[in-house]
Protein backbone atom coordinates (compact mmCIF):
# COMPACT_ATOMS: atom_id res chain seq x y z
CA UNK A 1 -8.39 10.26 13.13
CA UNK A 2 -7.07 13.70 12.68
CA UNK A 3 -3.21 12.72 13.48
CA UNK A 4 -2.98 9.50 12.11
CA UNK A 5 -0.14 10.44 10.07
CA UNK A 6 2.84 10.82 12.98
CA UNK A 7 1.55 6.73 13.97
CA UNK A 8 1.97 6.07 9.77
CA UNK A 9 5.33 8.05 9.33
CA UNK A 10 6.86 5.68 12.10
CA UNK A 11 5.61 3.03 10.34
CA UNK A 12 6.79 3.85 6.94
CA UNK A 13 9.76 4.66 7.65
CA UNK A 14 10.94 1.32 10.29
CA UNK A 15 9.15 -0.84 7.07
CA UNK A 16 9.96 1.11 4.10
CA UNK A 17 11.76 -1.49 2.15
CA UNK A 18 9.06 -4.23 2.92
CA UNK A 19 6.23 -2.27 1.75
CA UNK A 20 8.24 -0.99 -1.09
CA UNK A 21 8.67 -4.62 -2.12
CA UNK A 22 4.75 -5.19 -1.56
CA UNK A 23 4.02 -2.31 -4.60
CA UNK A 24 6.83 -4.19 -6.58
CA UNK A 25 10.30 -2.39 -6.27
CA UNK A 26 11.60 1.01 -5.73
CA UNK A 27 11.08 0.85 -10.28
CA UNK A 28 7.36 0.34 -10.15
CA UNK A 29 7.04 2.84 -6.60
CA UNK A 30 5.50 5.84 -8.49
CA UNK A 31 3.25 4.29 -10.75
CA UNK A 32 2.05 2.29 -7.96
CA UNK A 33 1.15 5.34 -5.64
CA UNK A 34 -1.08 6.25 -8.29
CA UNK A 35 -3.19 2.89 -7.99
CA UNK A 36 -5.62 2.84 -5.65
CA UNK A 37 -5.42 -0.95 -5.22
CA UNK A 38 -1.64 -0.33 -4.57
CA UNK A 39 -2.49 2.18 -2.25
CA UNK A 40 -5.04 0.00 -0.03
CA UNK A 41 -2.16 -2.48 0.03
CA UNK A 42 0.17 0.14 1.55
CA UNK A 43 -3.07 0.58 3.64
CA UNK A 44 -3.33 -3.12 5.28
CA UNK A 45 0.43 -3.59 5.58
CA UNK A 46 0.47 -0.40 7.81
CA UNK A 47 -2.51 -1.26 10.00
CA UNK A 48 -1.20 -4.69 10.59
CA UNK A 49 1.97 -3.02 12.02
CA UNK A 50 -0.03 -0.19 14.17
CA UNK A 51 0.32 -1.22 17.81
CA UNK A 52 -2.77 -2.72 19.48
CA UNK A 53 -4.29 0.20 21.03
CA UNK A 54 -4.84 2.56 18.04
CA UNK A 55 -6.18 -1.21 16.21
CA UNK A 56 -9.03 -0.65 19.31
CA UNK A 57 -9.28 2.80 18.45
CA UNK A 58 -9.28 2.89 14.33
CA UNK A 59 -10.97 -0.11 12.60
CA UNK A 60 -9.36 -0.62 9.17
CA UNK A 61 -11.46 0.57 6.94
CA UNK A 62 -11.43 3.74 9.11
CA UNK A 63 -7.46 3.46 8.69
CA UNK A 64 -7.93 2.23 4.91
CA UNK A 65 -9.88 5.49 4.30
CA UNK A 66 -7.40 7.77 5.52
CA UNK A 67 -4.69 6.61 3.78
CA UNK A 68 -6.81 6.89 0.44
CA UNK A 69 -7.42 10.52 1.71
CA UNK A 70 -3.85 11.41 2.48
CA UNK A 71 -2.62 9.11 -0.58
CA UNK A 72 0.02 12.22 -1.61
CA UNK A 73 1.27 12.10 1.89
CA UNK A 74 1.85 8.80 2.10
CA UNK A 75 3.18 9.01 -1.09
CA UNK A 76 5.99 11.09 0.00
CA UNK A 77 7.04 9.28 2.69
CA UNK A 78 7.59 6.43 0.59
CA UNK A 79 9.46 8.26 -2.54
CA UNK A 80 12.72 8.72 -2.25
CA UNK A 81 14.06 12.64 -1.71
């Protein structure tokens, strides 16, 4: 699971406004990022979009885990610059 982030990043940023939407507008975005429930949604909204081999390779709550341990870089992916 060490480079799970490049697969993520792609992610994020083809489905940024959908997931954005899913934590409740671009208003609510920050306080959301600091909600771990918010974050595990983030979490199964980006696994269901991984393609099918890295689903074989990374079960969710493998991919749910990582996400909670890289929660301030998947924060700034989402937040704007």
């Amino acid at each position: 699971m060490a480079d799970l982030m490049t697969p993520l990043a792609r992610i994020v940023a083809e489905h940024r406004a959908s997931i954005v939407a899913t934590l409740g507008g671009e208003a609510a975005l920050a306080a959301a990022l600091c909600n771990e429930r918010a974050i595990e949604s983030v979490a199964q909204v980006c696994y269901a979009l991984l393609p099918g081999v890295l689903k074989l390779a990374v079960k969710e709550p493998q991919f749910r885990a990582f996400v909670l341990a890289n929660r301030d870089r998947v924060g700034a992916l989402l937040l704007p610059a």
